[in-house]
Protein backbone atom coordinates (compact mmCIF):
# COMPACT_ATOMS: atom_id res chain seq x y z
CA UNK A 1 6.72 5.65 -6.46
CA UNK A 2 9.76 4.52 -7.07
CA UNK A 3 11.63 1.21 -6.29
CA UNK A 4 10.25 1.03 -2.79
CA UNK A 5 13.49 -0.12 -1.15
CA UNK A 6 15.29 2.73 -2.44
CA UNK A 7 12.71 5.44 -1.44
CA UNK A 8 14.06 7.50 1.12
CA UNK A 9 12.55 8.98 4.60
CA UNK A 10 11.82 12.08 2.86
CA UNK A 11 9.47 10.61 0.33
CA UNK A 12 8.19 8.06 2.82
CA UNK A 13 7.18 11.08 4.66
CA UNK A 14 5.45 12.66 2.37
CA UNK A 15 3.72 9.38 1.66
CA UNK A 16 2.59 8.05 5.25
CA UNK A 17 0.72 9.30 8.55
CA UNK A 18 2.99 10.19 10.93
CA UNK A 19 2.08 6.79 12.73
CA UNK A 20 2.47 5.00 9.46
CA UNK A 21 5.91 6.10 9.35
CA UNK A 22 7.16 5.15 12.85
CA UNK A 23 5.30 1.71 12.21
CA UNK A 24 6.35 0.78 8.81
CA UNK A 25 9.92 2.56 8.24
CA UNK A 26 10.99 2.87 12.38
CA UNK A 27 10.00 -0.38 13.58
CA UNK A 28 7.30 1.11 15.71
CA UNK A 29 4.42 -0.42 17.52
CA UNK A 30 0.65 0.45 18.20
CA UNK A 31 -0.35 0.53 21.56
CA UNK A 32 -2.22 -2.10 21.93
CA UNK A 33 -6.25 -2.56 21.23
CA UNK A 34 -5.90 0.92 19.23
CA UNK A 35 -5.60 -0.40 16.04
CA UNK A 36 -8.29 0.24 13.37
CA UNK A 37 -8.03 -3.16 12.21
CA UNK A 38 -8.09 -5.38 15.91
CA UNK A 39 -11.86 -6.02 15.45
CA UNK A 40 -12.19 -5.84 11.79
CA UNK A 41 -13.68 -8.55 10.71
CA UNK A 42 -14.85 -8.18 7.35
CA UNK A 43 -14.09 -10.31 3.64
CA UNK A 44 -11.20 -8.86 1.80
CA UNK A 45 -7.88 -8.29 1.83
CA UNK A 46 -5.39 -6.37 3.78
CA UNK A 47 -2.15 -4.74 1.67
CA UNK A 48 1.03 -3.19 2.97
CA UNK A 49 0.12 0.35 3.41
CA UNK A 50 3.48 1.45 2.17
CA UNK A 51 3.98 0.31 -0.85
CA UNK A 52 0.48 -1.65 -1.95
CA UNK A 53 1.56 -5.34 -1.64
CA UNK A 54 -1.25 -8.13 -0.75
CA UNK A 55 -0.21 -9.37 2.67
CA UNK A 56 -2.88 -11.46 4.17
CA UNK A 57 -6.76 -12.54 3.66
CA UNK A 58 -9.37 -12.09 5.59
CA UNK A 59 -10.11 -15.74 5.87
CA UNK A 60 -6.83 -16.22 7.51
CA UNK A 61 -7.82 -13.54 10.26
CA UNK A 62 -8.97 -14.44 13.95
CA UNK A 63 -9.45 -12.84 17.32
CA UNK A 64 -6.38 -13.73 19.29
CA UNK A 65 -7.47 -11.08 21.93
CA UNK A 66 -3.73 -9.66 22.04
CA UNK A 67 -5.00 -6.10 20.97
CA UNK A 68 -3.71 -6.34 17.70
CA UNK A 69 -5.25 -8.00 13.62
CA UNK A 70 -3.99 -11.93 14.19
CA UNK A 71 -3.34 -14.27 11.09
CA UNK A 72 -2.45 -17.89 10.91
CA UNK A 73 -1.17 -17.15 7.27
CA UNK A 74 0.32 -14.43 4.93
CA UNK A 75 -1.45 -14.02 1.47
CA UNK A 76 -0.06 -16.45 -0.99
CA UNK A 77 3.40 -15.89 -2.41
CA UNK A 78 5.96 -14.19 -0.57
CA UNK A 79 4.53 -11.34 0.29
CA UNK A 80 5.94 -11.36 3.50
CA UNK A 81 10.05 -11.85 5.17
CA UNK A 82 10.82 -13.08 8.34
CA UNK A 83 13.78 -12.02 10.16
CA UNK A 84 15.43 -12.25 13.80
CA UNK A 85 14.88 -9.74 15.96
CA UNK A 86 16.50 -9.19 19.35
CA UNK A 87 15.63 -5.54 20.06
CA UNK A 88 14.30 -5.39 23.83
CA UNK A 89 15.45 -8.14 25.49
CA UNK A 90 13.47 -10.43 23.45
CA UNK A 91 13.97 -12.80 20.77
CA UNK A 92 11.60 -12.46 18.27
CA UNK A 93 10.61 -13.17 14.30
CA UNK A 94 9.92 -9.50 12.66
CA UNK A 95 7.52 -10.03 10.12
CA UNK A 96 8.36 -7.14 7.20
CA UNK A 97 6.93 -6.64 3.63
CA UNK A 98 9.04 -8.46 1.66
CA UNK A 99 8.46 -5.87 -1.43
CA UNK A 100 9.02 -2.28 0.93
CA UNK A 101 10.79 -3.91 3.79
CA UNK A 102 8.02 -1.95 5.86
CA UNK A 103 7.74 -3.11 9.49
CA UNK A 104 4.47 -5.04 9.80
CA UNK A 105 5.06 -6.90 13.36
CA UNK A 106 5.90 -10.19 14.45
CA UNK A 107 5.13 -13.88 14.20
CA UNK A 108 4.34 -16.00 17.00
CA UNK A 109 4.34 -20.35 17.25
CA UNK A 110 0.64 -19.42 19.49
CA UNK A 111 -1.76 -19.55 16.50
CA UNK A 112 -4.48 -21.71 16.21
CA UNK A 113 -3.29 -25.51 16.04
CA UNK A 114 -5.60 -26.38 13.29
CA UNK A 115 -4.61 -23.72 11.38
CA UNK A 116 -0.81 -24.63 11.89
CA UNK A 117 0.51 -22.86 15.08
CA UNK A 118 1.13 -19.49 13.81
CA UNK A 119 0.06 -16.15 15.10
CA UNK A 120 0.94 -12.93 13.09
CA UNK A 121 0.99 -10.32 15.19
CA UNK A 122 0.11 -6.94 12.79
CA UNK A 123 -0.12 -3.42 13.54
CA UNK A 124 -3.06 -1.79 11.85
CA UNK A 125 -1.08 1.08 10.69
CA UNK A 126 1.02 -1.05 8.41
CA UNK A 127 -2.16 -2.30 6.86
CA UNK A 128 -4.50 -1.19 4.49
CA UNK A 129 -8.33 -2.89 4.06
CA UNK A 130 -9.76 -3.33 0.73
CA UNK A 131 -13.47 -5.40 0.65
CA UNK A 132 -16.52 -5.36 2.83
CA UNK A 133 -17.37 -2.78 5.26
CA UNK A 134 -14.56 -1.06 6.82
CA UNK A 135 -16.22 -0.81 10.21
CA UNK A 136 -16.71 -5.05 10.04
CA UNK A 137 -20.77 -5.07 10.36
């Protein structure tokens, strides 16, 4: 692939599910508690599934119970941009992949307090698993 920020629909297209595409390149959401990754609980590491980038750890992963993966931390680095998002009424912090500018979700100050307040809120479809057994047993 190309420079990732200058791929365009078309090749994302050809690249992503259908899902992965409304997720990652439309701002889309999951519906909630659908996501292949909500109860995943295995060692490894999760990577944008756009464009490959590490994003978080699986030792930074909890069960928040609000239907989708939960992290107190991205991956080292910057793997991961915040920016202001006002889109439904809301006022929110979009969480994108700072290499593909994929949608991944949004950041919430509800996170653990020993693990610094922060919730990232992910949809599994912007996520790919690499590590211990996909189905988390």
């Amino acid at each position: 692939m190309t420079d990732p920020k200058s791929t365009t629909d078309s090749e994302w297209r050809e690249k992503l599910t259908p899902e992965q595409f409304h997720v990652l390149r439309e701002k889309g959401t999951e519906r909630a508690f659908t996501g292949e990754y909500d109860k995943h609980f295995s060692e490894g590491e999760y990577y944008c599934a756009g464009c490959g980038t590490k994003l978080f750890e699986s030792d930074a992963k909890y069960n928040s119970g609000c239907g989708w993966p939960a992290f107190t931390k991205p991956a080292e680095g910057e793997a991961v941009a915040e920016h202001r998002d006002v889109s439904h009424g809301m006022i929110r912090t979009e969480v994108t992949c700072a290499k593909c500018d994929g949608h991944l979700g949004h950041v919430f100050p509800d996170g653990p307090p020993e693990a610094g307040g922060l919730r990232y809120c992910i949809n599994s479809a912007s996520l790919d698993f690499e590590g211990g057994d996909k189905d988390g047993e």
